[in-house]
Protein backbone atom coordinates (compact mmCIF):
# COMPACT_ATOMS: atom_id res chain seq x y z
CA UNK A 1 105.35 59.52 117.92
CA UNK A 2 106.68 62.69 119.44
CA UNK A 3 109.87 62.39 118.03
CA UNK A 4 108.05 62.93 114.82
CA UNK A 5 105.89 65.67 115.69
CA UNK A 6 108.98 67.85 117.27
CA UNK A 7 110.95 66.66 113.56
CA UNK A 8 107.62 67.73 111.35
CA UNK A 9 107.83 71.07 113.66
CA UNK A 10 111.29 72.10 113.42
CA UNK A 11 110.79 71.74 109.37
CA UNK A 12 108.19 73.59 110.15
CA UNK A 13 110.34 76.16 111.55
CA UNK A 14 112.91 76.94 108.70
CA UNK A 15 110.29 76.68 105.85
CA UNK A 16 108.24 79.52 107.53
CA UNK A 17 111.79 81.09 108.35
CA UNK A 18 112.84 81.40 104.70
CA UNK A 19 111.08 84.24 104.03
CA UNK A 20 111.32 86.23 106.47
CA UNK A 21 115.22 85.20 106.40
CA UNK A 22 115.61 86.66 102.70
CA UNK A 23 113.50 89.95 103.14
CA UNK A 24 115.63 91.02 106.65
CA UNK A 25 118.78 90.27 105.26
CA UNK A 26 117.37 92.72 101.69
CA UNK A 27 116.26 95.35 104.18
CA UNK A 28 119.02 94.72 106.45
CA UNK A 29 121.47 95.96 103.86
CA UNK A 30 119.52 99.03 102.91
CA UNK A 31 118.95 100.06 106.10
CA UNK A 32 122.59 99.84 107.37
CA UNK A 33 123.28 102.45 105.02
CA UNK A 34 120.40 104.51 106.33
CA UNK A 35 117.71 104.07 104.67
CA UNK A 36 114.51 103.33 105.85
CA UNK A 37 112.51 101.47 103.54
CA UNK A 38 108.77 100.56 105.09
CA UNK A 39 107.68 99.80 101.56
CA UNK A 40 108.91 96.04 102.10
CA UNK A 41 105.51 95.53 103.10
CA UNK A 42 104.07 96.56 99.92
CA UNK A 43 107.13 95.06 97.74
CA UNK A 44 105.80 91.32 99.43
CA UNK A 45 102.89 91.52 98.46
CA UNK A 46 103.94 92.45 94.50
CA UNK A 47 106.44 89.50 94.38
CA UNK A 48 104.68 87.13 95.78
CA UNK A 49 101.36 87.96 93.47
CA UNK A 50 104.10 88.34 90.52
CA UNK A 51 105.76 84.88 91.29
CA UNK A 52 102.22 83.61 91.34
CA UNK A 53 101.08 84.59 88.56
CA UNK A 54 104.09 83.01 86.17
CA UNK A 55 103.88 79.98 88.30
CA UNK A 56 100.58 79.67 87.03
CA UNK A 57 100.86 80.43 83.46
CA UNK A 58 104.00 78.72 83.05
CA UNK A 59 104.13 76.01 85.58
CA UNK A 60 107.37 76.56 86.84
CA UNK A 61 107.73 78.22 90.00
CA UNK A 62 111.53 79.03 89.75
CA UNK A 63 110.07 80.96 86.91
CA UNK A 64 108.02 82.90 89.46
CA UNK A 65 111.11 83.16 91.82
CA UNK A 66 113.16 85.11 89.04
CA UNK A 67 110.11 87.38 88.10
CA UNK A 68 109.60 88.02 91.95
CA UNK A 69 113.33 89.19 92.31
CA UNK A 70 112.80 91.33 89.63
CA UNK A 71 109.75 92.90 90.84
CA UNK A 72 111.75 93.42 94.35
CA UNK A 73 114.63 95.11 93.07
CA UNK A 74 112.20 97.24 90.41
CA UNK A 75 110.06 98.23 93.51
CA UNK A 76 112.92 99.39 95.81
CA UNK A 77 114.47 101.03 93.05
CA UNK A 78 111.44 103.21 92.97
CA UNK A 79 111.98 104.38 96.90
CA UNK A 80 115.08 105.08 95.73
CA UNK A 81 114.66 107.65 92.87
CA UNK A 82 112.21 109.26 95.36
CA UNK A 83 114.01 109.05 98.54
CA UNK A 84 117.48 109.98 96.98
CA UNK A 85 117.38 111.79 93.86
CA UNK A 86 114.03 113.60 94.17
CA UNK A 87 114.26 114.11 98.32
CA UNK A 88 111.35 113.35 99.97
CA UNK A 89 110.63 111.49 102.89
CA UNK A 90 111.34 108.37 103.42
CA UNK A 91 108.89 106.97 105.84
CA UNK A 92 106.06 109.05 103.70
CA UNK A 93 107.58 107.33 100.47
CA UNK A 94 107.46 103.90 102.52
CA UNK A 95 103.67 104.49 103.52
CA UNK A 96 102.86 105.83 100.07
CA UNK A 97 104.62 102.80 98.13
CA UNK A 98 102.46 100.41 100.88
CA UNK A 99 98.52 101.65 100.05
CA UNK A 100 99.54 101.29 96.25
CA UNK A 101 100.81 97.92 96.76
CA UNK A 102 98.35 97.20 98.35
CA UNK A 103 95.40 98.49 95.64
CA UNK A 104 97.56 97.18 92.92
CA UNK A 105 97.53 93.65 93.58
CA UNK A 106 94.06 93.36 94.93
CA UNK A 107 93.30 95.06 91.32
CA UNK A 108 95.98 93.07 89.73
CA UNK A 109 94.54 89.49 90.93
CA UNK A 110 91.03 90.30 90.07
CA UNK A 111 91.50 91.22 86.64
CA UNK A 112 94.17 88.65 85.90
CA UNK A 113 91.51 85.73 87.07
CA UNK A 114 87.99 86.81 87.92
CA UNK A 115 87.66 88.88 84.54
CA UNK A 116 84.85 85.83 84.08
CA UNK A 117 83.08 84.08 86.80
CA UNK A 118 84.82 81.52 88.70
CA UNK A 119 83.76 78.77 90.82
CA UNK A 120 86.85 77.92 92.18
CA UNK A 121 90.17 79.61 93.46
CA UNK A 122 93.14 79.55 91.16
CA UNK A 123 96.24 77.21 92.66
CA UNK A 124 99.53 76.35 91.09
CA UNK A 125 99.82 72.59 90.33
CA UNK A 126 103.83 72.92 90.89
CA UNK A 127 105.43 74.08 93.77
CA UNK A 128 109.03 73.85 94.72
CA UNK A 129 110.41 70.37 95.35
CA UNK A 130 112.25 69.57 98.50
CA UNK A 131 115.94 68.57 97.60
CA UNK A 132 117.34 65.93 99.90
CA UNK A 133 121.08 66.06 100.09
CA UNK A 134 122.60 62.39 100.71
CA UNK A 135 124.38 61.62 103.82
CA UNK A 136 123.78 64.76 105.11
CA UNK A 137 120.04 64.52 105.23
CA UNK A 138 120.98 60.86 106.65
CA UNK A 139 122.62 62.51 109.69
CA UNK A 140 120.59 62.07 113.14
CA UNK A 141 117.79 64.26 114.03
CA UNK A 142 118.60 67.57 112.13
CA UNK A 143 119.85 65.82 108.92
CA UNK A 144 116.80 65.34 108.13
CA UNK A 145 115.48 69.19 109.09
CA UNK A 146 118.33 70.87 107.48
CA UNK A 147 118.61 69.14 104.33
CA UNK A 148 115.79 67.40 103.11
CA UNK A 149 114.52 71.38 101.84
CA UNK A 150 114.33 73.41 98.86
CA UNK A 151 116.83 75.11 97.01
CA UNK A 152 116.03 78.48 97.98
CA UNK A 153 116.62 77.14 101.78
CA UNK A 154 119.80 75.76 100.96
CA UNK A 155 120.62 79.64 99.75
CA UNK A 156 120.60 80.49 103.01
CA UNK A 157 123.30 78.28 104.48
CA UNK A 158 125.25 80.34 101.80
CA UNK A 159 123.39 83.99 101.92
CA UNK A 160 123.78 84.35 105.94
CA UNK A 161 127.85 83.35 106.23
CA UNK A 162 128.10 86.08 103.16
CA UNK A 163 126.28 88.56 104.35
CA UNK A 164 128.02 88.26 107.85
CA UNK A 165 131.40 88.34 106.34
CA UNK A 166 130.67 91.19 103.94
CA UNK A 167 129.62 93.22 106.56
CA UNK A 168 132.26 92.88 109.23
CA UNK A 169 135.21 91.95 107.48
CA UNK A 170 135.38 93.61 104.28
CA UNK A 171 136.03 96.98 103.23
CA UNK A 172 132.78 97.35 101.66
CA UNK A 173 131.10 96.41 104.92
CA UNK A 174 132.59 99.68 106.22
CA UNK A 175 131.53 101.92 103.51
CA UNK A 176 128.14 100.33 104.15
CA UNK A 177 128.26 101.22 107.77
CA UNK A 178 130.51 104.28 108.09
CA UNK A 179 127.64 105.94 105.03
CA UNK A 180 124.85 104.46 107.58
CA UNK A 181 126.26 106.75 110.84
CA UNK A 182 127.32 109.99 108.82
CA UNK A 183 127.02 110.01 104.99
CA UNK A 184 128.73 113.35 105.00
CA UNK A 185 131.88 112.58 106.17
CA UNK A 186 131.51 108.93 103.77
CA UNK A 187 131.05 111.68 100.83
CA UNK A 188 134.43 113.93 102.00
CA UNK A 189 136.75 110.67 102.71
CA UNK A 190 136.00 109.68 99.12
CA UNK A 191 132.93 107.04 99.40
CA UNK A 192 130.65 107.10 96.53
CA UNK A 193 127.23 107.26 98.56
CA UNK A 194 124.38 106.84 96.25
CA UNK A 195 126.61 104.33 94.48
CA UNK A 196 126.38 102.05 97.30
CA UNK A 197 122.89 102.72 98.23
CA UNK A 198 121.57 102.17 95.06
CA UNK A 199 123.39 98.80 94.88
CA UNK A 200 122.21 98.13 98.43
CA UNK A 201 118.83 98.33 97.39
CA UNK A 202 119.53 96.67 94.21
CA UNK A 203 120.31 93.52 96.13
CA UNK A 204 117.52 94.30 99.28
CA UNK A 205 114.99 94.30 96.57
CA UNK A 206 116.25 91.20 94.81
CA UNK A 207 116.20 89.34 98.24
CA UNK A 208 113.31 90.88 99.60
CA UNK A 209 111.55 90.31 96.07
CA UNK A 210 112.98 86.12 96.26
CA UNK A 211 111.25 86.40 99.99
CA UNK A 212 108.05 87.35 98.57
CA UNK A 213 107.96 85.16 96.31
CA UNK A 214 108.34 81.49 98.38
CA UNK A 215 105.14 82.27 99.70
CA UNK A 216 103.75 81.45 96.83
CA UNK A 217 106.05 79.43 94.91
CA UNK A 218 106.82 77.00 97.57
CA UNK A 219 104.96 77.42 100.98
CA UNK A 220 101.30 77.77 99.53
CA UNK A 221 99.34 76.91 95.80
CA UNK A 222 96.85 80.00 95.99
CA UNK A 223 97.05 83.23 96.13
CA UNK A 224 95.58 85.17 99.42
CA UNK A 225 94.67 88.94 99.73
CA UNK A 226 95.93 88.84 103.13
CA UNK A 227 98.43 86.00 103.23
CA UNK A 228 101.64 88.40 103.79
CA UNK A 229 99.63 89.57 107.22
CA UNK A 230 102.17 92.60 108.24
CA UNK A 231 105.45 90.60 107.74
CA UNK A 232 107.19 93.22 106.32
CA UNK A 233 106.86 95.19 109.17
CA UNK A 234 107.53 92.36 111.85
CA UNK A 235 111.20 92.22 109.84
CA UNK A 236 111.28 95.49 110.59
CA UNK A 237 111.16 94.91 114.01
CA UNK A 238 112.74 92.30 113.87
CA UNK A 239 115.81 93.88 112.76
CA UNK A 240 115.47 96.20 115.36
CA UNK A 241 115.94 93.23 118.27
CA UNK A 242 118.70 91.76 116.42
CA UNK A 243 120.55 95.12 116.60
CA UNK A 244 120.92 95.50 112.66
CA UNK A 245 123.24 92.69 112.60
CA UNK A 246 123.45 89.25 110.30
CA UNK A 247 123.49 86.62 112.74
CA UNK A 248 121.09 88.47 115.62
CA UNK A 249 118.77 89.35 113.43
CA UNK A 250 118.10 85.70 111.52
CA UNK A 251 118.17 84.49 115.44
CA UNK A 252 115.53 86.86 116.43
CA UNK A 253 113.64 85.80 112.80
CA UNK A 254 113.88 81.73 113.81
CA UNK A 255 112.15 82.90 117.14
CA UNK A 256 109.54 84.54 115.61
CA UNK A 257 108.99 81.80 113.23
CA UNK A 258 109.41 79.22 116.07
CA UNK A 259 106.18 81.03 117.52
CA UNK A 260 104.20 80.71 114.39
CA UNK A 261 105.32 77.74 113.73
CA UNK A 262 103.91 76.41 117.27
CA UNK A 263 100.25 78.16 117.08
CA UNK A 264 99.67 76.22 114.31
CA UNK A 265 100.79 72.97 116.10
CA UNK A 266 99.06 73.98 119.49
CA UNK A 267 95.66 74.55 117.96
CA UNK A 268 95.91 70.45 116.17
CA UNK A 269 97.53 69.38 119.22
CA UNK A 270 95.65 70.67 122.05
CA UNK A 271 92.12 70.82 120.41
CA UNK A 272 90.47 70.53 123.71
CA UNK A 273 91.72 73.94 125.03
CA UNK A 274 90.60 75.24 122.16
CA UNK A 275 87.48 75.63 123.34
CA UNK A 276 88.25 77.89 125.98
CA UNK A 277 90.83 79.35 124.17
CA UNK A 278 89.89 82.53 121.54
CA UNK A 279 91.87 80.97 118.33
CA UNK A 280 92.41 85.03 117.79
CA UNK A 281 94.58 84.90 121.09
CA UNK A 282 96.73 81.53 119.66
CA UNK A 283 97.49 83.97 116.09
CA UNK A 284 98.15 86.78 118.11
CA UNK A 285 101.11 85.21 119.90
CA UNK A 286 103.88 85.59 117.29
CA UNK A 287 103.11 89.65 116.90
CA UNK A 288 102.70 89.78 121.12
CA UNK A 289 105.92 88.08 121.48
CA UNK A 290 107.89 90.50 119.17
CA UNK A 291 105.85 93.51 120.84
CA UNK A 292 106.64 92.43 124.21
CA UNK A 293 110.88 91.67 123.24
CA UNK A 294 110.83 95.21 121.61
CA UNK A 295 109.33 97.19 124.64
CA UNK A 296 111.74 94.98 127.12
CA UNK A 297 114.97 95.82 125.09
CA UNK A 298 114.38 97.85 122.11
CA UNK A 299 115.33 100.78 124.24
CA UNK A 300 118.77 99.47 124.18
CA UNK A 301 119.81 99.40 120.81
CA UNK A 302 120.88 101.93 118.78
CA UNK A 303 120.07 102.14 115.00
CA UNK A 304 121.85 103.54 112.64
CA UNK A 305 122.84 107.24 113.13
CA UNK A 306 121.71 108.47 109.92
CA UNK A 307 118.36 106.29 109.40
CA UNK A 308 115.54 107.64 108.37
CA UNK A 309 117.16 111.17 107.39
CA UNK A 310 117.74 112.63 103.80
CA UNK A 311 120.99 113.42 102.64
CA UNK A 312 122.03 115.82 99.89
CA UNK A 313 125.46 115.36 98.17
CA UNK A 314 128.34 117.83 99.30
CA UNK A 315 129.09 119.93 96.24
């Protein structure tokens, strides 16, 4: 029996992962070439709602995956006209991008399904199917965990080797960087800046937009006003403890979502404590945990040196 509780919780684990794994590894690109985007908050919340909504028109939710992107890479697009063509700040841009996110799809929701009176909530009736690859899914223990999953975990397995490699052993990797710490001297050694951030946030907002939208095309049927619940800004920080990096920062995401994962198990499990237990103090663990790593060593890392900061092209 507990070999199939800790095998049900380790799924667990990597389906509430996937997410989060998609939208760092989006913002993870913008930001390493200095950039800071906050708006991944608000761009969440529009893919998911947007992958909702085709899922339930169409009843397809890879339909809803493809629309999501879309929105993503629309929505990051927009910080960048204003954050790089127009000039203005970014963490203002971030903020102001958030609150109309956040109005939008409230707005959005209500007129899409409660322009009549409803009695019920609205829920997809298809959600993505897990994919079980033979013999590897046969293999002991974590055959199972691993591949008995969706497509858009299988991505993954692909998305974090690539994005690892791109970064630290190609040429493009160092553009990315090297226009992250000084832009400036990118610009003068011949580096086509806003080229590369725009395509950066082309591809953060296709895989932030893709993150957004599992939470609705494959880890829940309805629709929630507050079902993102400030993950954009835990990747944020998350990033942060994992030092801007591929592989430390999808370690310090499976931590995080090894914590969530576990105070939804410890509340079925040990239903006895919860009664002298606050349920609030069980939710609260995930966000303590990543406020309590960031105050221990966030002190330590350094970002990049030009995040956060507007540049203006060298004429």
């Amino acid at each position: 029996m507990s070999t199939v509780i800790i095998y049900d919780f380790l799924r667990a684990v990597v389906r509430v992962s996937a997410p989060l794994c998609y939208a760092g590894l989006g913002e993870l690109l913008v930001e390493k070439t200095g950039m800071l985007n906050i708006s991944i908050e608000g761009t969440l919340w529009l893919s998911s709602l947007a992958a909702f909504i085709i899922n339930y028109y169409y009843g397809n939710p890879y339909y809803g995956v493809f629309v999501g992107m879309f929105v993503g890479m629309l929505y990051y697009l927009l910080f960048g006209l204003f954050s790089i063509y127009i000039g203005l700040n970014q963490v203002l841009i971030g903020v102001a991008l958030n609150l109309f996110a956040y109005g939008s799809t409230f707005y959005i929701y209500r007129f899409v399904f409660e322009w009549r009176e409803r009695t019920t909530i609205p829920s997809v009736k298809t959600l993505m199917d897990d994919l079980r690859i033979p013999f590897l899914s046969d293999a002991p223990f974590l055959g199972g965990v691993l591949f008995n999953q969706p497509i858009t975990v299988y991505g993954l397995y692909i998305l974090i080797p690539l994005a690892y490699y791109l970064l630290n052993k190609t040429m493009y990797g160092l553009y990315i960087t090297s226009i992250g710490e000084n832009p400036e001297a990118s610009d003068r050694l011949g580096i086509p800046v806003f080229k590369y951030r725009l395509l950066c946030l082309c591809l953060g907002g296709l895989l932030v937009g893709l993150g957004g939208s599992i939470f609705t095309t494959y880890l829940s049927n309805i629709y929630l006003d507050q079902m993102i619940a400030g993950r954009g800004f835990i990747v944020i920080a998350l990033l942060i403890l994992g030092s801007w990096t591929p592989l430390k920062t999808i370690g310090a995401i499976l931590l995080y979502s090894f914590i969530e994962a576990f105070q939804y198990r410890f509340q079925a499990l040990f239903a006895s404590l919860m009664t002298f237990i606050p349920y609030q103090f069980v939710l609260m663990l995930p966000y303590l945990t990543t406020i309590i790593a960031l105050t221990v060593i966030g002190r330590k890392i350094k970002p990049p040196a030009w995040l956060g900061k507007h540049y203006t092209r060298i004429k």
